[in-house]
Protein backbone atom coordinates (compact mmCIF):
# COMPACT_ATOMS: atom_id res chain seq x y z
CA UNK A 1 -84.16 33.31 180.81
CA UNK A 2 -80.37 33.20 179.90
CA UNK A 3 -78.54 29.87 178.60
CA UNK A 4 -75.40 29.25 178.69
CA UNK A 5 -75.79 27.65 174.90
CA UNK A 6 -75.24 29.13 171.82
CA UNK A 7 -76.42 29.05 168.39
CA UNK A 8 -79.64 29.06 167.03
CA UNK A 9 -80.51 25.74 168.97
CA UNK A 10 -80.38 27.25 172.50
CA UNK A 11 -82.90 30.12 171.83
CA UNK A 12 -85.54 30.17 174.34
CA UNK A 13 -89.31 29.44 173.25
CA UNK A 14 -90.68 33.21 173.25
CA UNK A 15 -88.34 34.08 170.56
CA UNK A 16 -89.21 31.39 168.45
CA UNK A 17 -92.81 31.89 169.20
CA UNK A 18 -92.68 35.17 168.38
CA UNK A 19 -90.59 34.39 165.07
CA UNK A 20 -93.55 31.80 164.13
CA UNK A 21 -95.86 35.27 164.84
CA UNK A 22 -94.57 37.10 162.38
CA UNK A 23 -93.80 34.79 160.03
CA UNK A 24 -97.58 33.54 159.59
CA UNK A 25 -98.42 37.62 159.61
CA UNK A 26 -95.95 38.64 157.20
CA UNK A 27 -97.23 35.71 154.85
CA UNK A 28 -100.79 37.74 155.76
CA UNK A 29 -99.50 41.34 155.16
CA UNK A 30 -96.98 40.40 151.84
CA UNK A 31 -99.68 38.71 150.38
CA UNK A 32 -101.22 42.16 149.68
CA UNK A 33 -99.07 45.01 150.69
CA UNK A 34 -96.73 45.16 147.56
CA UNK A 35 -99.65 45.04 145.71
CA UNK A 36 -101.05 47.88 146.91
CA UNK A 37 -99.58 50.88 144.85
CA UNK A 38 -100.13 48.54 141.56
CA UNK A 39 -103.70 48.44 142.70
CA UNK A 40 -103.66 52.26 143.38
CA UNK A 41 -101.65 53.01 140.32
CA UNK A 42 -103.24 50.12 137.56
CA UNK A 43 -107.06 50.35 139.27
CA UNK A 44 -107.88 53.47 140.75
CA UNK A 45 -105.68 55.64 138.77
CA UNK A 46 -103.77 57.35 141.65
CA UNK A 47 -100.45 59.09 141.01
CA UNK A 48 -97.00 58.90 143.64
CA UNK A 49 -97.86 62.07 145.28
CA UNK A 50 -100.58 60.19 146.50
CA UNK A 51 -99.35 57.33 146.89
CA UNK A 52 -96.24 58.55 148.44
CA UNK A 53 -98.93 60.39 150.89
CA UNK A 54 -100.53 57.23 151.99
CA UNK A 55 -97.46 55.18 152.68
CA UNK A 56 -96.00 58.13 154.91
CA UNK A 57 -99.31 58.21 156.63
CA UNK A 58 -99.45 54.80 157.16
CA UNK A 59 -96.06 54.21 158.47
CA UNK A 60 -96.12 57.33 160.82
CA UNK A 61 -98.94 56.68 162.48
CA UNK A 62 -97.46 52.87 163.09
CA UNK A 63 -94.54 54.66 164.33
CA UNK A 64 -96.28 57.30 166.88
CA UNK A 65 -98.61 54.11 168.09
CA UNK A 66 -95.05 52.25 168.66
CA UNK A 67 -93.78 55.14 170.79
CA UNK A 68 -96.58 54.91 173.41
CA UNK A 69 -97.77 51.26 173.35
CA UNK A 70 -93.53 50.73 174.17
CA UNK A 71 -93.80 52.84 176.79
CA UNK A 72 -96.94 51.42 178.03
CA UNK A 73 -94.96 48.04 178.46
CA UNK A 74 -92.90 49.46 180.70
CA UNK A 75 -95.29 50.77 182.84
CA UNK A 76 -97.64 47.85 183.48
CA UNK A 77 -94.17 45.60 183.05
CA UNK A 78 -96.31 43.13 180.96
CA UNK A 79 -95.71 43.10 177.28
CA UNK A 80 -97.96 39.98 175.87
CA UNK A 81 -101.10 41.74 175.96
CA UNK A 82 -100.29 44.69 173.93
CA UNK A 83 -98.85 42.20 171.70
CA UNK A 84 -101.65 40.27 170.44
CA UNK A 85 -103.81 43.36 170.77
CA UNK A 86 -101.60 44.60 167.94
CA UNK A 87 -101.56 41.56 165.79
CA UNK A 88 -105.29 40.95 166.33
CA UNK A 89 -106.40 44.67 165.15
CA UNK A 90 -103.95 44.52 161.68
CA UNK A 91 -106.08 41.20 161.29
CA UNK A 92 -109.24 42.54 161.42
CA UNK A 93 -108.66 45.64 159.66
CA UNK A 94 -107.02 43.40 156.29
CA UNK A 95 -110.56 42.07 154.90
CA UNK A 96 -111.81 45.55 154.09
CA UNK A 97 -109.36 46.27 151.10
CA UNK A 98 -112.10 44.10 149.44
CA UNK A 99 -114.83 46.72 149.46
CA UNK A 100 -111.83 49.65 148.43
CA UNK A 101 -113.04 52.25 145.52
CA UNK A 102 -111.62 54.74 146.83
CA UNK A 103 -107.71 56.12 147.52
CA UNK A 104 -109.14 57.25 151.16
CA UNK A 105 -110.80 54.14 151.49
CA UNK A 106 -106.99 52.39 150.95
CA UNK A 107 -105.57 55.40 153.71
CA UNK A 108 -108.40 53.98 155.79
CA UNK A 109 -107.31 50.03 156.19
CA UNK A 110 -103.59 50.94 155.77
CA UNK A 111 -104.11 53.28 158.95
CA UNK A 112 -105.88 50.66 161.01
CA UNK A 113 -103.55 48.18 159.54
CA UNK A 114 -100.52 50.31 160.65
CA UNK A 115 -102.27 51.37 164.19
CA UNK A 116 -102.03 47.50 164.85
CA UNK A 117 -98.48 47.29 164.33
CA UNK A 118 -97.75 50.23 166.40
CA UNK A 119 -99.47 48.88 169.57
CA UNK A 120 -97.32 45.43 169.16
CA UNK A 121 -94.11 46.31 167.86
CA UNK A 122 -92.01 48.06 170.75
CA UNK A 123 -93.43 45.93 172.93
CA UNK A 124 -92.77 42.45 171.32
CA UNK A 125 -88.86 43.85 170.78
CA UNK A 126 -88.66 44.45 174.12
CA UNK A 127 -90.05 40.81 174.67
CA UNK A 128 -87.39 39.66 172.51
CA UNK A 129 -84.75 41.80 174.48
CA UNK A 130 -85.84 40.27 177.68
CA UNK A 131 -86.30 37.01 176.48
CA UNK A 132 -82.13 36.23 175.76
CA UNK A 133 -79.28 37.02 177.23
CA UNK A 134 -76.85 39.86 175.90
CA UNK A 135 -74.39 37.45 174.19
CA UNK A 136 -76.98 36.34 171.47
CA UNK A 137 -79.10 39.38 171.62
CA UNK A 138 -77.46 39.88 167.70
CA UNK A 139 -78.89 36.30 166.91
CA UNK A 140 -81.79 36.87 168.37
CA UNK A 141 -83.36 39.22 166.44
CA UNK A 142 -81.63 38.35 163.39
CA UNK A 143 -83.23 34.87 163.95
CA UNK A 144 -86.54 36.67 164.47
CA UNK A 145 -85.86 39.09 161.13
CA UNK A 146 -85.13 35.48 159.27
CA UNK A 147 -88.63 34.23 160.22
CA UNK A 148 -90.52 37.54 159.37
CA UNK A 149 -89.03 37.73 155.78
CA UNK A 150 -89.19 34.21 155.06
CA UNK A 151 -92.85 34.70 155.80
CA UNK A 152 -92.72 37.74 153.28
CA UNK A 153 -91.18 35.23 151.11
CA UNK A 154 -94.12 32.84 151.29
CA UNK A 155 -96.72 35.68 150.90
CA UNK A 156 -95.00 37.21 147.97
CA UNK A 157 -95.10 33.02 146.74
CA UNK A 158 -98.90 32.85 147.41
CA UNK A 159 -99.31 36.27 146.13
CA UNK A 160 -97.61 35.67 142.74
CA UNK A 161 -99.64 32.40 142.10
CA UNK A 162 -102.80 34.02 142.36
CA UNK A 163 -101.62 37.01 140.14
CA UNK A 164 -100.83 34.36 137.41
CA UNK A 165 -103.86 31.85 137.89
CA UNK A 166 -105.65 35.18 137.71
CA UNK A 167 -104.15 37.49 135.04
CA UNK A 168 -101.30 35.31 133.69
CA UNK A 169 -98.42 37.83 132.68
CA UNK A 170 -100.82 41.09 132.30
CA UNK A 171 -98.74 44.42 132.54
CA UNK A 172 -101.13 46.01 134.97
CA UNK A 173 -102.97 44.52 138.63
CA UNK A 174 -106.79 44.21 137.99
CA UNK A 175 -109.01 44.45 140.85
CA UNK A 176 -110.50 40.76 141.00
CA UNK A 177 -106.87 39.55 141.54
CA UNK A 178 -105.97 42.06 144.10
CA UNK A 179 -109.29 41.20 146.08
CA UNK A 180 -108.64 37.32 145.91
CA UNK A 181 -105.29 38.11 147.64
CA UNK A 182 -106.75 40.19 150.02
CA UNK A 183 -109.06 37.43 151.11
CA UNK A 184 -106.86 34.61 151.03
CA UNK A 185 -104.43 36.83 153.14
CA UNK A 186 -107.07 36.77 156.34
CA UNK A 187 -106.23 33.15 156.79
CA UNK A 188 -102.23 33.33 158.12
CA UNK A 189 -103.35 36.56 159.54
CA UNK A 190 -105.44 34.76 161.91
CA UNK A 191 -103.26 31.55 162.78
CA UNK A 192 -100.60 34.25 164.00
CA UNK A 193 -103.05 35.87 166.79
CA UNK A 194 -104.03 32.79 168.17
CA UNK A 195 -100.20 31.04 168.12
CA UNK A 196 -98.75 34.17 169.27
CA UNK A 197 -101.90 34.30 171.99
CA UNK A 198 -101.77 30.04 173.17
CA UNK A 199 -97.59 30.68 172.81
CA UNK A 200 -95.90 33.62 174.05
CA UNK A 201 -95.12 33.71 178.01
CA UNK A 202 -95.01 36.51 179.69
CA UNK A 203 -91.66 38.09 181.45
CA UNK A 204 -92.99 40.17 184.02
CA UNK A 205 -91.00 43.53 184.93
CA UNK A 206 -90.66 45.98 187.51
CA UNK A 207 -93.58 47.93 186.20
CA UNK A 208 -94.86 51.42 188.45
CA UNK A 209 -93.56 54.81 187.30
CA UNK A 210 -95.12 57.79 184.86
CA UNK A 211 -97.26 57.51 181.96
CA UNK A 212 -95.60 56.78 178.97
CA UNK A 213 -94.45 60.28 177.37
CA UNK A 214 -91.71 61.21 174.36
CA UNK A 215 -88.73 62.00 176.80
CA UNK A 216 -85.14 60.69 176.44
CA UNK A 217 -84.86 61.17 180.01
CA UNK A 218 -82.29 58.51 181.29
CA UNK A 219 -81.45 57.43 178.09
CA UNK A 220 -77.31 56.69 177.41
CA UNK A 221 -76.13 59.88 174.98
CA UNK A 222 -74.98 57.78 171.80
CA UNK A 223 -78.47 56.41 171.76
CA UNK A 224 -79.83 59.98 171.32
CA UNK A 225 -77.19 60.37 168.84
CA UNK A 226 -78.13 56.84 167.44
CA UNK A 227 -81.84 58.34 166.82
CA UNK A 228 -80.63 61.87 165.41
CA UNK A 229 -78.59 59.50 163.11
CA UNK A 230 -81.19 57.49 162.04
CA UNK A 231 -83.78 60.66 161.23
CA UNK A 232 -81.12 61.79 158.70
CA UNK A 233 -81.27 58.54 156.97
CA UNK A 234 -84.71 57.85 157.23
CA UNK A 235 -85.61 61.16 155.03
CA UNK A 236 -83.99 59.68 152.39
CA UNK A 237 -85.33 55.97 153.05
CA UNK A 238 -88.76 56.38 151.42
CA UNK A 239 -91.40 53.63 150.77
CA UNK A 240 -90.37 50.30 148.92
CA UNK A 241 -93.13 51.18 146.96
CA UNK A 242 -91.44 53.79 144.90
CA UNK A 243 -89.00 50.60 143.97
CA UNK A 244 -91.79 48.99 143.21
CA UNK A 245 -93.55 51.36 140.35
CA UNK A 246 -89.91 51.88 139.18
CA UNK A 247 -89.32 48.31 137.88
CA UNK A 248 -92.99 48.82 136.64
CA UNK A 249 -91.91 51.85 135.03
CA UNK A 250 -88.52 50.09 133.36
CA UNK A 251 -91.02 48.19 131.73
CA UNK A 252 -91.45 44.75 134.65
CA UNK A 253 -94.88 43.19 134.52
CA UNK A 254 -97.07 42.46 137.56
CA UNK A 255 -95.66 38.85 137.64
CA UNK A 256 -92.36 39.89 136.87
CA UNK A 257 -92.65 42.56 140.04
CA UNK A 258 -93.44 39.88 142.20
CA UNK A 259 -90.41 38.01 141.15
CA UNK A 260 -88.27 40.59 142.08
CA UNK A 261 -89.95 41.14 145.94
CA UNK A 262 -89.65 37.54 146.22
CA UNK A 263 -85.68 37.36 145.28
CA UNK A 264 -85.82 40.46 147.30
CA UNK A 265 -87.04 38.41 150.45
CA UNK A 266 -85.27 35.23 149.58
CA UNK A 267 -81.88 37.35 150.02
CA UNK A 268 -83.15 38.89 153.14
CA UNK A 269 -84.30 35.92 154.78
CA UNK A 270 -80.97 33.83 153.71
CA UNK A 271 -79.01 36.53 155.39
CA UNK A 272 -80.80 38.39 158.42
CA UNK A 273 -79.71 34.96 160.77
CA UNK A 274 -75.86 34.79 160.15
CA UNK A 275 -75.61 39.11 160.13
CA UNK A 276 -77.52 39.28 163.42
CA UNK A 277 -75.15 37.15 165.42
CA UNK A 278 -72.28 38.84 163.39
CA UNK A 279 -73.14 41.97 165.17
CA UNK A 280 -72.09 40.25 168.51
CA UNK A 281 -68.53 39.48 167.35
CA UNK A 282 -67.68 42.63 165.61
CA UNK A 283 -70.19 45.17 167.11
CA UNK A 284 -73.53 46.71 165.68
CA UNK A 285 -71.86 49.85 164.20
CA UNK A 286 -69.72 48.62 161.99
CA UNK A 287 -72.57 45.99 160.44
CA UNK A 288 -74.98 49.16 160.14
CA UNK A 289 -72.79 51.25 158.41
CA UNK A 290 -72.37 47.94 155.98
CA UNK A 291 -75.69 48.03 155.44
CA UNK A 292 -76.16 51.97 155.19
CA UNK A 293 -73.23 51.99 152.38
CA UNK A 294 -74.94 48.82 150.37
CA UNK A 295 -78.49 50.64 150.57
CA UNK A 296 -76.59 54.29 149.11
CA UNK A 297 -75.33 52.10 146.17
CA UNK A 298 -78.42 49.92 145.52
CA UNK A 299 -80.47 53.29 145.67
CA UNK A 300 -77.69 54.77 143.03
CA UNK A 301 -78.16 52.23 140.67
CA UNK A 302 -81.84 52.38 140.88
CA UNK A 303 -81.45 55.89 139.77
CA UNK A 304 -79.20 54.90 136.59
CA UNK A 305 -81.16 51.79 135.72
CA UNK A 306 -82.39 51.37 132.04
CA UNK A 307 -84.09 47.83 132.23
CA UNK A 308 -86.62 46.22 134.80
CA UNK A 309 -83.63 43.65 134.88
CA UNK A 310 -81.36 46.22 136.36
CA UNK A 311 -83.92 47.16 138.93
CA UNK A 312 -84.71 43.39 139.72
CA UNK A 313 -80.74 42.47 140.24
CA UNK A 314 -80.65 46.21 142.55
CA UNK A 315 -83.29 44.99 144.68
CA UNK A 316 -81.87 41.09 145.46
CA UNK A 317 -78.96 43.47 146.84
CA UNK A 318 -81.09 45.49 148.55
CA UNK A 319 -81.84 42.85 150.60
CA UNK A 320 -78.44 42.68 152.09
CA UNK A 321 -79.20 46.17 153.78
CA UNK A 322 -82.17 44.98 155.63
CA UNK A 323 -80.46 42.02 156.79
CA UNK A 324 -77.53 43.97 158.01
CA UNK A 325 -79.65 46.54 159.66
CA UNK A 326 -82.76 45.62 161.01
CA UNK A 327 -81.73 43.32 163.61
CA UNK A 328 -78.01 45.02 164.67
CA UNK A 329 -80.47 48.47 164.93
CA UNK A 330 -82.91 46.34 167.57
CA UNK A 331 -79.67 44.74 169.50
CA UNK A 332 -77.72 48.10 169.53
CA UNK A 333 -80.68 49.69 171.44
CA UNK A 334 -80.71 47.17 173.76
CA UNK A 335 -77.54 46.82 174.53
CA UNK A 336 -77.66 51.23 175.10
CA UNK A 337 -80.40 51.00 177.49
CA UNK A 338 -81.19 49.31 180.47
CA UNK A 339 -84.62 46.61 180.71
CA UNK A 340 -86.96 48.62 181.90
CA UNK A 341 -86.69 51.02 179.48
CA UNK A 342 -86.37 49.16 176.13
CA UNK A 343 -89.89 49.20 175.49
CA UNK A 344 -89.82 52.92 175.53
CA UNK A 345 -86.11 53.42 173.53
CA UNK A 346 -87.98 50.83 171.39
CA UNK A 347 -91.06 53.27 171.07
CA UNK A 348 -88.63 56.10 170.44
CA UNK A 349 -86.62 54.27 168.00
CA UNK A 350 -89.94 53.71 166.06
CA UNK A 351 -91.14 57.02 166.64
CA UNK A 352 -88.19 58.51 164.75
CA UNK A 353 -88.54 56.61 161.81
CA UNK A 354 -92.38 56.85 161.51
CA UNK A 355 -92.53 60.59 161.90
CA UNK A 356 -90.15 61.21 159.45
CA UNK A 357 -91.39 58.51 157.25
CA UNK A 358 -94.14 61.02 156.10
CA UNK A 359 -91.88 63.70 154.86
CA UNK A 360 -89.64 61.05 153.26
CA UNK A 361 -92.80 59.44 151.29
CA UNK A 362 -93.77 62.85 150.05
CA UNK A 363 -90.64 64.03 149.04
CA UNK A 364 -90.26 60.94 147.03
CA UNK A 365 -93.39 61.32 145.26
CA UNK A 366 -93.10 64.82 144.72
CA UNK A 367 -89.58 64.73 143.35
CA UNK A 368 -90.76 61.58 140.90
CA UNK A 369 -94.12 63.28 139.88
CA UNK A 370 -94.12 66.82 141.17
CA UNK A 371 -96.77 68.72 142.34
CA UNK A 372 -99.32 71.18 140.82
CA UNK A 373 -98.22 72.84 138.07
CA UNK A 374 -94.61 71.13 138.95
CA UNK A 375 -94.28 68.32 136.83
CA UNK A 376 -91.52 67.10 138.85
CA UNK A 377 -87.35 66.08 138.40
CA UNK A 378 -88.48 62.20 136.97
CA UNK A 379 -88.38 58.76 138.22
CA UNK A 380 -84.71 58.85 139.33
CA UNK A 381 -84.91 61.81 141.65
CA UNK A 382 -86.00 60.20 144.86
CA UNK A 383 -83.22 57.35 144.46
CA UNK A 384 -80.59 60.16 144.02
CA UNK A 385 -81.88 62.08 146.95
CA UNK A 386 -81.96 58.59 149.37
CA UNK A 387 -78.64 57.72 148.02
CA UNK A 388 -76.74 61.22 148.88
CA UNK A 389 -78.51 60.73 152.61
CA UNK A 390 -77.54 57.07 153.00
CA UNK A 391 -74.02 58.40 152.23
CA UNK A 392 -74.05 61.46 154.55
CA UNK A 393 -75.47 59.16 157.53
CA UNK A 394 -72.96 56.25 157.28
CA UNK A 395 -70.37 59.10 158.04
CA UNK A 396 -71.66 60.19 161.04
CA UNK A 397 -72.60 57.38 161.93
CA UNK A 398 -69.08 56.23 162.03
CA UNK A 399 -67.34 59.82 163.46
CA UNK A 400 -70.16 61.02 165.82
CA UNK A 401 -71.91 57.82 167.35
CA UNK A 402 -69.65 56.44 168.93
């Protein structure tokens, strides 16, 4: 599968397939997913502990799936299967945010929704690793990042029109716009199962050996230190949706919050391409600890912010982080371990993030809101607490991993 090419131009097909993927299921997902806590805050009346509670579930249990579905990869060596398995079950499980009265029955979907994304995450990065040589790994998945936030992009487009044809500029989500979103959403969903199904080709590997189980056995040292690295930061790194209720909170309306996810994504998409194959000229650490210092400061000013403007401008810049992050995280993995073990480093990658992600969630939620007859340290709290951690973990990042 290696070209002796590069640029953009000399990708091979499964990593554009697999781009196309997620960009018609991130127009499917965005469409709905940053509407969420407005529709738990604005309809059913549900405060951040909660919400902070369902987001950590949600993105744990994606995480946990991710560990064993990557190792599952490895074992049968066949990655496309698990793949579309994924993408097909996060489609089915959308449609029944429709029928949601209920903060459990949100948990519900999100947890199916998330279960999905577990099964075909490791394994399509792994694909993606495979797929390319290590020269334009970088550009790869930065390529791959582009397409699944300039989906996000579109969905956030789609998502905004219908809030307006619906509500016009109302301060709060009401629940016949949310469930016109959610329906619409189905529709991309499906497109990306059957594309990613008719598309993707298969790169058989060596297969045989154990049942997938959480063990860094055989695993290169700095990525376990990459991982220990990455759990730090992750407490801090709690669910965009606290961003989200913030600029609600500094007094954005729904429209207006949409806006600001879709500058968000416009930023991220713009810039995930060009910082992915930057990572291959001057090395994955040095990009992530870019990214780690710009998300420290975004999360800072979050904290200080006195206008929905402020949060809106903090959140275009936030998008720089992702973009310098997400994809150099993928490549750096892939360039610490050898092929047929990515899908489990993948798995364990995710796994780190996700069970953490929980914790992280509720301590953001808590610290905003408190808890029983704690009322809490207010809205700034959790972006203090994710900015001191982003600090602490670019440090180590750059004296210990190394």
């Amino acid at each position: 599968m290696e070209s002796k090419k590069t640029g953009w131009r000399s990708l091979p097909r499964n990593v554009w397939v697999l781009t196309a993927g997620s960009f018609l299921t991130d127009i499917s997902s965005e469409m709905i997913v940053n509407l969420i806590p407005l529709f738990l805050a604005n309809v059913l009346g549900v405060g951040t502990a909660v919400i902070g509670l369902i987001e950590g579930v949600a993105e744990t249990t994606a995480s946990l799936v991710k560990l064993y579905s990557g190792g599952l990869s490895d074992k049968l060596g066949k990655r496309k299967l698990l793949v579309v398995t994924g993408y097909g079950l996060s489609t089915i499980s959308k449609p029944f945010l429709y029928f949601a009265t209920t903060w459990e029955w949100v948990l519900g979907v999100r947890f199916m929704d998330r279960v999905g994304k577990g099964i075909r995450t490791a394994p399509r990065d792994a694909l993606v690793a495979d797929s390319i040589n290590e020269k334009q790994r970088g550009l790869a998945f930065g390529v791959h990042r582009a397409g699944d936030t300039a989906g996000a992009f579109v969905g956030l487009a789609a998502a905004a029109v219908i809030v307006w044809m619906n509500q016009g500029s109302a301060a709060t989500l009401t629940r016949a716009t949310f469930q016109t979103a959610v329906l619409i959403s189905f529709i991309p969903a499906l497109l990306a199962v059957i594309v990613l199904w008719l598309g993707v080709h298969e790169i058989p590997g060596p297969g045989g050996g154990k049942a997938p189980v959480l063990s860094f056995q055989g695993l290169d040292e700095i990525f376990k230190k990459f991982i220990l690295v990455i759990i730090l930061f992750t407490l801090g790194n709690s669910s965009d949706a606290f961003i989200i209720l913030r600029s609600q909170e500094r007094g954005l309306d729904v429209l207006q919050v949409m806006a600001m996810v879709l500058t968000f994504n416009f930023v991220y998409a713009v810039l995930a391409g060009p910082l992915g194959g930057l990572s291959d000229k001057i090395g994955r650490r040095k990009l992530i600890i870019a990214g780690w210092a710009a998300y420290g400061l975004v999360y800072l000013g979050i904290a200080l912010s006195q206008t929905g403007g402020q949060v809106w401008a903090l959140f275009a810049l936030y998008g720089v982080y992702y973009a310098a992050t997400e994809g150099a995280a993928k490549a750096l993995i892939a360039d610490l371990v050898p092929s047929e073990k990515r899908g489990t480093a993948y798995g364990l990658y995710n796994a780190a993030i996700g069970i953490v992600a929980l914790p992280a969630s509720l301590i953001a939620g808590v610290l905003w809101q408190g808890v029983g007859a704690w009322a809490g340290l207010g809205a700034s709290a959790p972006f203090y607490f994710g900015a001191a951690l982003a600090l602490a973990s670019s440090l180590l990042l750059w004296r210990w991993v190394r």
